[in-house]
C-alpha atoms as a PDB file:
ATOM      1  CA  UNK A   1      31.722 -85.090  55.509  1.00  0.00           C
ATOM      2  CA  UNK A   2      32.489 -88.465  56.329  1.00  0.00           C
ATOM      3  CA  UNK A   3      35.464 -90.982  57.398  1.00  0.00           C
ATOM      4  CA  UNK A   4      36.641 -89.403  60.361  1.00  0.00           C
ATOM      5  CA  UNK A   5      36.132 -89.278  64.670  1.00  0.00           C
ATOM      6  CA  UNK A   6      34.151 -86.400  64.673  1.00  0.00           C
ATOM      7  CA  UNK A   7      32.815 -84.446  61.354  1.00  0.00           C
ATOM      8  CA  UNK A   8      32.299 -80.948  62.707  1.00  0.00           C
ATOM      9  CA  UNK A   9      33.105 -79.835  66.206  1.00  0.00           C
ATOM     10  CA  UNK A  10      31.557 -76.033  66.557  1.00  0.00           C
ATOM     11  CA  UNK A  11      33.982 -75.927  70.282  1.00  0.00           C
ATOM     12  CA  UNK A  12      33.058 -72.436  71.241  1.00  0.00           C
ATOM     13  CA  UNK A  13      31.645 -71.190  68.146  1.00  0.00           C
ATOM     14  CA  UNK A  14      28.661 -70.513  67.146  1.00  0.00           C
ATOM     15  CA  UNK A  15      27.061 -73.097  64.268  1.00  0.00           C
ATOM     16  CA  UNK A  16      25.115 -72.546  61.247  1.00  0.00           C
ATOM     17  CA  UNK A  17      24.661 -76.034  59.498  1.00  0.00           C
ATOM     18  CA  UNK A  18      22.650 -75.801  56.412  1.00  0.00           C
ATOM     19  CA  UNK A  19      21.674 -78.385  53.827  1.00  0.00           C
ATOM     20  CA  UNK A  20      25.004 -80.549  54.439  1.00  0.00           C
ATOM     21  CA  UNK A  21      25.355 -84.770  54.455  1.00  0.00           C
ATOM     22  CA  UNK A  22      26.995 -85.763  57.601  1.00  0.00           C
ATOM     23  CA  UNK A  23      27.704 -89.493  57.062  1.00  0.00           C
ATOM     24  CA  UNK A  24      30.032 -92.364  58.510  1.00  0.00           C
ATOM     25  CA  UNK A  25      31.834 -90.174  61.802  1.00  0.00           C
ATOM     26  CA  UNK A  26      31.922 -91.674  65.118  1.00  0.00           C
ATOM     27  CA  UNK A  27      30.193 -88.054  66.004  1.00  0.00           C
ATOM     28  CA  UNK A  28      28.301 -85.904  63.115  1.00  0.00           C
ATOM     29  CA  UNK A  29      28.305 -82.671  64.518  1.00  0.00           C
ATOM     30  CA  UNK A  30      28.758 -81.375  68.524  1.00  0.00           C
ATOM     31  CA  UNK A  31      27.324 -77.856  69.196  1.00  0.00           C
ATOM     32  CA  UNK A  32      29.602 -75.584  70.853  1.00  0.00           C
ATOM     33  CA  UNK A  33      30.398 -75.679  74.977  1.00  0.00           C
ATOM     34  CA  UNK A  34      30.049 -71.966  75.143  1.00  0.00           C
ATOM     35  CA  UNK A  35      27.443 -70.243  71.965  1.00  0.00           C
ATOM     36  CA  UNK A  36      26.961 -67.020  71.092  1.00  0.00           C
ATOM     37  CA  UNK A  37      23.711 -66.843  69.964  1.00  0.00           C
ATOM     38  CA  UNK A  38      21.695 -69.949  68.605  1.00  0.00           C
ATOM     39  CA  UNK A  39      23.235 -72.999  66.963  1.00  0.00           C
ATOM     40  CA  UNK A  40      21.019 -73.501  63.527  1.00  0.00           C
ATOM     41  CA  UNK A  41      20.803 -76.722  62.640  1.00  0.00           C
ATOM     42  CA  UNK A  42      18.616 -77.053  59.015  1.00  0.00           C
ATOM     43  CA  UNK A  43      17.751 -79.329  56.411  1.00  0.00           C
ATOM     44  CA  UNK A  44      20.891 -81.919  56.676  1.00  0.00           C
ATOM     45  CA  UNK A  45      21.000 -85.423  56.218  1.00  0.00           C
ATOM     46  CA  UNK A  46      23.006 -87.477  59.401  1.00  0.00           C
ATOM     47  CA  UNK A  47      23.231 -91.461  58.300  1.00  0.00           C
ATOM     48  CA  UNK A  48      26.177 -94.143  59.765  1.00  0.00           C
ATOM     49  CA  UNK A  49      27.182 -92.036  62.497  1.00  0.00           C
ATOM     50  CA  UNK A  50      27.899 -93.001  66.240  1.00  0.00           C
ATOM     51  CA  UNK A  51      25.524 -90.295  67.396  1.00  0.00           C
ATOM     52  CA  UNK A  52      24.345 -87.755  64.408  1.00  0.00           C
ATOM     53  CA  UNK A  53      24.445 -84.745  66.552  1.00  0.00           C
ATOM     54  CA  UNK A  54      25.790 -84.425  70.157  1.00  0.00           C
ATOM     55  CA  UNK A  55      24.159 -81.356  71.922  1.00  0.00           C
ATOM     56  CA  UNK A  56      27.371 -79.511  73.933  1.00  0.00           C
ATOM     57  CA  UNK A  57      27.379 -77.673  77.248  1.00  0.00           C
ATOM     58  CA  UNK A  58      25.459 -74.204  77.743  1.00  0.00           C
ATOM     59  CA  UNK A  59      24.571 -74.658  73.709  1.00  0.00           C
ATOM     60  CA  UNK A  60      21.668 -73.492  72.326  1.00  0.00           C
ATOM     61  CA  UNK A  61      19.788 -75.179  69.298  1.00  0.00           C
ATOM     62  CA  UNK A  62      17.636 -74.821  66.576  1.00  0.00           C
ATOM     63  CA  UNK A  63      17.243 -78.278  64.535  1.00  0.00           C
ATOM     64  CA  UNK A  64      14.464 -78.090  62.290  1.00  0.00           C
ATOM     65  CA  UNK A  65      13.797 -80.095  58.723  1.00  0.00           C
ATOM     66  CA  UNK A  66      16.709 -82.497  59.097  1.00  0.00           C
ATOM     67  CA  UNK A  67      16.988 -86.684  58.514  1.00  0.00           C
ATOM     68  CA  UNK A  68      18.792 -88.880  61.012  1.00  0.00           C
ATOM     69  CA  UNK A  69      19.204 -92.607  59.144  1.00  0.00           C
ATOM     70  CA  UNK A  70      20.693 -95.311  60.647  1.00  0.00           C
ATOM     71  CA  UNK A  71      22.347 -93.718  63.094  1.00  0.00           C
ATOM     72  CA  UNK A  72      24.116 -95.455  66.688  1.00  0.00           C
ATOM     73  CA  UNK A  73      21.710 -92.432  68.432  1.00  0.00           C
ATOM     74  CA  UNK A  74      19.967 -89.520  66.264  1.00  0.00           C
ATOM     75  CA  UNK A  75      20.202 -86.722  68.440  1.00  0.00           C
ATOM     76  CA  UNK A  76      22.099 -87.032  71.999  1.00  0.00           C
ATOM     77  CA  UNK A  77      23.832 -86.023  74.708  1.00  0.00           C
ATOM     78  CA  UNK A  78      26.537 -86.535  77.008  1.00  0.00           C
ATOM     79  CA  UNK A  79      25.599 -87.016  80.415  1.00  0.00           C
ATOM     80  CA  UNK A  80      27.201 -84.025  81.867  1.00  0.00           C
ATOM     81  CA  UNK A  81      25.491 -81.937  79.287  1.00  0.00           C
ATOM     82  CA  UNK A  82      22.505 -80.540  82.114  1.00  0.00           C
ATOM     83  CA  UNK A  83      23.028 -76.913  80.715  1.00  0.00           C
ATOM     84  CA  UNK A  84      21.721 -76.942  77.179  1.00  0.00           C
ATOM     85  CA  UNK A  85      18.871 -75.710  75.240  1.00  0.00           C
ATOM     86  CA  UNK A  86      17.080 -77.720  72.071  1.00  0.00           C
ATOM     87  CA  UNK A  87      14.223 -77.030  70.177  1.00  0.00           C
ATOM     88  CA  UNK A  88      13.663 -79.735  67.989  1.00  0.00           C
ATOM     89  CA  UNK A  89      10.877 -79.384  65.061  1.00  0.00           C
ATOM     90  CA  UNK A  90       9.947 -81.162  62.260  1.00  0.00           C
ATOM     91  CA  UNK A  91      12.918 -83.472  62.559  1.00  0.00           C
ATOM     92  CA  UNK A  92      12.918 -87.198  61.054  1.00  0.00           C
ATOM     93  CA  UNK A  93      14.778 -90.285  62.318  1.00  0.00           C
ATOM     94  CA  UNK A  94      14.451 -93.766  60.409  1.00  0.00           C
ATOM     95  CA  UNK A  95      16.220 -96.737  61.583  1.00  0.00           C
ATOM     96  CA  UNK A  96      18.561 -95.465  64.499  1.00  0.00           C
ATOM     97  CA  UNK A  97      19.119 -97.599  67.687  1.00  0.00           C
ATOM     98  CA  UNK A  98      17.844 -95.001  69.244  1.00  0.00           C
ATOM     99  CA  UNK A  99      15.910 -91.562  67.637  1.00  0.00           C
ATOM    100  CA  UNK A 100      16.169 -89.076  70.392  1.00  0.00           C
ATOM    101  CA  UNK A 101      17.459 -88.973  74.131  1.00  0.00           C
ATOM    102  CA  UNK A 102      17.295 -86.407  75.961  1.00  0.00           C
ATOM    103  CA  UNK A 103      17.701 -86.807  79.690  1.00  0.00           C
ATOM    104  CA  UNK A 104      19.764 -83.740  80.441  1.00  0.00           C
ATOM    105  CA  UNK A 105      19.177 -79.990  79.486  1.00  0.00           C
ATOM    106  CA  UNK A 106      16.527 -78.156  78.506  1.00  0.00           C
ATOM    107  CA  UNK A 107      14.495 -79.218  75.174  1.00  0.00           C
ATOM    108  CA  UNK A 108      11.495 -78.311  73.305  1.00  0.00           C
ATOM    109  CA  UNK A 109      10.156 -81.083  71.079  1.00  0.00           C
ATOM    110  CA  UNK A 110       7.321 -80.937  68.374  1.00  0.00           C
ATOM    111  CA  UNK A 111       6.580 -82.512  65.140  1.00  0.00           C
ATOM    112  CA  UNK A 112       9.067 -84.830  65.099  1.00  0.00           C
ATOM    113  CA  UNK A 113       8.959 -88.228  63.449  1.00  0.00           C
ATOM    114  CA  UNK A 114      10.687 -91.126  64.557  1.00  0.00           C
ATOM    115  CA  UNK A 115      10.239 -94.905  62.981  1.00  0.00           C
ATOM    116  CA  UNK A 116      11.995 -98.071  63.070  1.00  0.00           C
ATOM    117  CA  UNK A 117      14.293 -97.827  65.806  1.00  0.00           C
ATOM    118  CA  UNK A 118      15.965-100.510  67.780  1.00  0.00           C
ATOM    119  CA  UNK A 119      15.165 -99.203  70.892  1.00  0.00           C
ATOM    120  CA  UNK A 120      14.465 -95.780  72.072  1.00  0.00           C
ATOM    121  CA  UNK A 121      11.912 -93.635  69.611  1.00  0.00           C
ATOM    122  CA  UNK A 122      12.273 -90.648  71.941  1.00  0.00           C
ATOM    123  CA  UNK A 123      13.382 -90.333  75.706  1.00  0.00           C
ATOM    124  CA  UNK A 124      13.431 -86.869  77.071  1.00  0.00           C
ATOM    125  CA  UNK A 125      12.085 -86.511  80.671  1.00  0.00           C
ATOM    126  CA  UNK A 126      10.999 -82.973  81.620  1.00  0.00           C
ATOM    127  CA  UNK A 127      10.874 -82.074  77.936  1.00  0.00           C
ATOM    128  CA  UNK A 128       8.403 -79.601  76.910  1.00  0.00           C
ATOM    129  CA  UNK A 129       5.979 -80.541  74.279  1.00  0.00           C
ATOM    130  CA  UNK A 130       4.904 -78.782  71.567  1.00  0.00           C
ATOM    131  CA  UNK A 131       2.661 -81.552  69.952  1.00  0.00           C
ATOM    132  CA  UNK A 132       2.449 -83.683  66.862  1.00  0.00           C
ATOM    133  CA  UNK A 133       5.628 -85.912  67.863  1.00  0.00           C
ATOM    134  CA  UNK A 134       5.007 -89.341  66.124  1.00  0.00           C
ATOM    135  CA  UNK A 135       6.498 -92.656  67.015  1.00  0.00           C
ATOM    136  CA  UNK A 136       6.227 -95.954  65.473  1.00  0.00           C
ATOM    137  CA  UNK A 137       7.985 -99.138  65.328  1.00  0.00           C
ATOM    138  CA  UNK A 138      10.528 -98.481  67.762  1.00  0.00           C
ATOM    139  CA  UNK A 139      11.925-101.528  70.055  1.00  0.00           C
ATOM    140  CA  UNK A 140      11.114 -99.683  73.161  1.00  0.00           C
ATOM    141  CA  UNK A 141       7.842 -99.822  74.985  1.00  0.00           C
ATOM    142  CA  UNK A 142       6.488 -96.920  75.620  1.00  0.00           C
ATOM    143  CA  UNK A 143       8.413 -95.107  72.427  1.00  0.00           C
ATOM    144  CA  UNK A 144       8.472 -92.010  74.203  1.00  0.00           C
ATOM    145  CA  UNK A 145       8.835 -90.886  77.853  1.00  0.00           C
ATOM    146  CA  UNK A 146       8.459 -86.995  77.864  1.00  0.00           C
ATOM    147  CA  UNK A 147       6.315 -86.262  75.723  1.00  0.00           C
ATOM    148  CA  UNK A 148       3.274 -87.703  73.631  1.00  0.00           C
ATOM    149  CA  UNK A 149       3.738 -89.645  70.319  1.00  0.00           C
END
Protein backbone atom coordinates (compact mmCIF):
# COMPACT_ATOMS: atom_id res chain seq x y z
CA UNK A 1 0.00 0.00 0.00
CA UNK A 2 1.23 3.26 -0.73
CA UNK A 3 0.49 6.66 -2.78
CA UNK A 4 -2.70 7.54 -1.48
CA UNK A 5 -4.67 9.82 1.65
CA UNK A 6 -5.29 7.06 3.71
CA UNK A 7 -4.02 3.25 3.00
CA UNK A 8 -6.58 1.25 4.94
CA UNK A 9 -9.53 2.69 6.77
CA UNK A 10 -11.16 -0.43 8.91
CA UNK A 11 -14.56 2.37 9.47
CA UNK A 12 -16.68 0.03 11.46
CA UNK A 13 -15.04 -3.14 10.81
CA UNK A 14 -13.18 -5.11 12.55
CA UNK A 15 -9.16 -5.31 11.41
CA UNK A 16 -6.81 -8.06 11.07
CA UNK A 17 -3.48 -6.58 9.61
CA UNK A 18 -0.86 -9.15 9.21
CA UNK A 19 2.65 -9.00 7.80
CA UNK A 20 1.71 -6.03 5.26
CA UNK A 21 4.12 -2.72 4.17
CA UNK A 22 2.17 0.35 4.73
CA UNK A 23 4.34 3.06 3.12
CA UNK A 24 4.01 6.76 1.72
CA UNK A 25 -0.10 7.56 2.88
CA UNK A 26 -0.90 10.66 4.61
CA UNK A 27 -2.58 7.93 7.19
CA UNK A 28 -1.33 4.06 7.21
CA UNK A 29 -4.06 2.44 8.73
CA UNK A 30 -7.17 3.94 11.18
CA UNK A 31 -8.85 1.25 13.38
CA UNK A 32 -12.46 1.17 13.17
CA UNK A 33 -14.97 3.89 15.17
CA UNK A 34 -17.17 1.07 16.27
CA UNK A 35 -15.08 -2.85 16.56
CA UNK A 36 -16.35 -5.94 17.01
CA UNK A 37 -13.96 -7.69 18.76
CA UNK A 38 -10.13 -6.72 18.80
CA UNK A 39 -8.31 -4.93 16.00
CA UNK A 40 -4.94 -7.21 15.39
CA UNK A 41 -2.35 -5.35 14.35
CA UNK A 42 1.00 -7.86 13.63
CA UNK A 43 4.25 -7.92 12.18
CA UNK A 44 3.87 -4.89 9.48
CA UNK A 45 6.22 -2.47 8.41
CA UNK A 46 4.69 1.53 8.51
CA UNK A 47 7.60 3.97 6.86
CA UNK A 48 6.77 7.71 5.04
CA UNK A 49 3.48 8.01 6.43
CA UNK A 50 1.75 11.14 8.07
CA UNK A 51 0.89 9.08 11.12
CA UNK A 52 1.52 5.06 10.62
CA UNK A 53 -1.50 4.07 12.50
CA UNK A 54 -4.33 6.33 13.83
CA UNK A 55 -6.18 4.57 16.78
CA UNK A 56 -10.26 5.29 16.01
CA UNK A 57 -13.09 5.84 18.47
CA UNK A 58 -14.36 2.94 20.91
CA UNK A 59 -11.50 0.67 18.93
CA UNK A 60 -9.80 -1.87 20.47
CA UNK A 61 -6.09 -2.92 19.62
CA UNK A 62 -3.65 -5.41 19.59
CA UNK A 63 -0.23 -4.11 17.90
CA UNK A 64 2.45 -6.38 18.61
CA UNK A 65 5.91 -7.14 16.45
CA UNK A 66 5.48 -4.26 14.03
CA UNK A 67 8.22 -1.35 12.62
CA UNK A 68 7.25 2.30 12.41
CA UNK A 69 10.28 4.15 10.18
CA UNK A 70 10.31 7.51 9.48
CA UNK A 71 7.09 8.22 10.10
CA UNK A 72 5.30 12.15 10.70
CA UNK A 73 3.96 10.18 14.21
CA UNK A 74 4.28 6.20 14.72
CA UNK A 75 1.29 5.43 16.48
CA UNK A 76 -1.45 8.30 17.24
CA UNK A 77 -4.49 9.63 17.86
CA UNK A 78 -6.95 12.15 17.18
CA UNK A 79 -7.82 14.24 19.94
CA UNK A 80 -11.38 13.29 20.25
CA UNK A 81 -10.35 9.70 20.32
CA UNK A 82 -10.88 9.43 24.62
CA UNK A 83 -12.74 6.02 24.07
CA UNK A 84 -10.15 3.59 22.81
CA UNK A 85 -8.24 0.69 23.96
CA UNK A 86 -4.31 -0.17 22.90
CA UNK A 87 -2.08 -2.64 23.98
CA UNK A 88 1.05 -2.03 22.48
CA UNK A 89 3.98 -4.83 22.79
CA UNK A 90 7.06 -5.39 21.36
CA UNK A 91 6.58 -2.60 18.86
CA UNK A 92 9.67 -0.67 17.17
CA UNK A 93 9.85 2.95 15.96
CA UNK A 94 13.18 4.37 14.31
CA UNK A 95 13.38 7.83 13.13
CA UNK A 96 9.72 9.25 13.48
CA UNK A 97 9.10 12.90 14.65
CA UNK A 98 7.44 11.47 17.10
CA UNK A 99 7.27 7.36 18.22
CA UNK A 100 4.16 7.17 20.26
CA UNK A 101 1.43 9.66 21.68
CA UNK A 102 -1.00 8.74 23.47
CA UNK A 103 -2.89 11.34 25.44
CA UNK A 104 -6.41 10.07 24.98
CA UNK A 105 -7.91 6.50 25.56
CA UNK A 106 -6.98 3.76 27.29
CA UNK A 107 -3.42 2.02 26.50
CA UNK A 108 -1.25 -0.63 27.75
CA UNK A 109 2.40 -0.23 26.79
CA UNK A 110 5.37 -2.76 27.23
CA UNK A 111 8.44 -3.67 25.43
CA UNK A 112 8.43 -1.22 23.08
CA UNK A 113 11.45 0.36 21.44
CA UNK A 114 11.66 3.70 20.27
CA UNK A 115 15.09 5.51 18.86
CA UNK A 116 15.97 8.47 16.97
CA UNK A 117 13.06 10.56 17.03
CA UNK A 118 12.74 14.23 16.49
CA UNK A 119 10.82 14.83 19.32
CA UNK A 120 8.50 12.72 21.27
CA UNK A 121 9.93 8.92 22.05
CA UNK A 122 6.67 8.13 23.85
CA UNK A 123 3.90 10.41 25.46
CA UNK A 124 1.02 8.61 26.97
CA UNK A 125 -0.24 10.05 30.33
CA UNK A 126 -2.28 7.61 32.44
CA UNK A 127 -0.89 4.74 30.39
CA UNK A 128 -0.44 1.55 32.08
CA UNK A 129 2.92 0.01 32.05
CA UNK A 130 3.84 -3.23 31.49
CA UNK A 131 7.72 -2.73 31.60
CA UNK A 132 10.75 -2.99 29.38
CA UNK A 133 9.74 0.21 27.19
CA UNK A 134 13.13 1.61 25.87
CA UNK A 135 13.86 5.07 24.66
CA UNK A 136 16.86 6.58 23.23
CA UNK A 137 17.87 9.42 21.19
CA UNK A 138 14.71 11.09 20.96
CA UNK A 139 14.62 15.15 20.75
CA UNK A 140 12.37 15.33 23.69
CA UNK A 141 13.47 15.55 27.26
CA UNK A 142 12.15 13.33 29.26
CA UNK A 143 11.50 10.65 26.16
CA UNK A 144 8.63 9.37 27.85
CA UNK A 145 5.86 10.76 30.11
CA UNK A 146 3.65 7.71 31.17
CA UNK A 147 5.55 5.28 31.57
CA UNK A 148 9.32 4.25 32.24
CA UNK A 149 11.94 3.92 29.41
Amino acid sequence: MHRGTTGVDAFDSRLVLRANEVRGTDVGVTTGLTSDGTDDVTLNRFSGNGVGLRLGTFSRTSLQRNRFERNGTGVGTAASDEEHTLEAVRNTFDRNHDGMLLDVGTNRLGRNVVRDSTDWGIRAPGAVDLGGNVATGNGHVPQCLGVTC
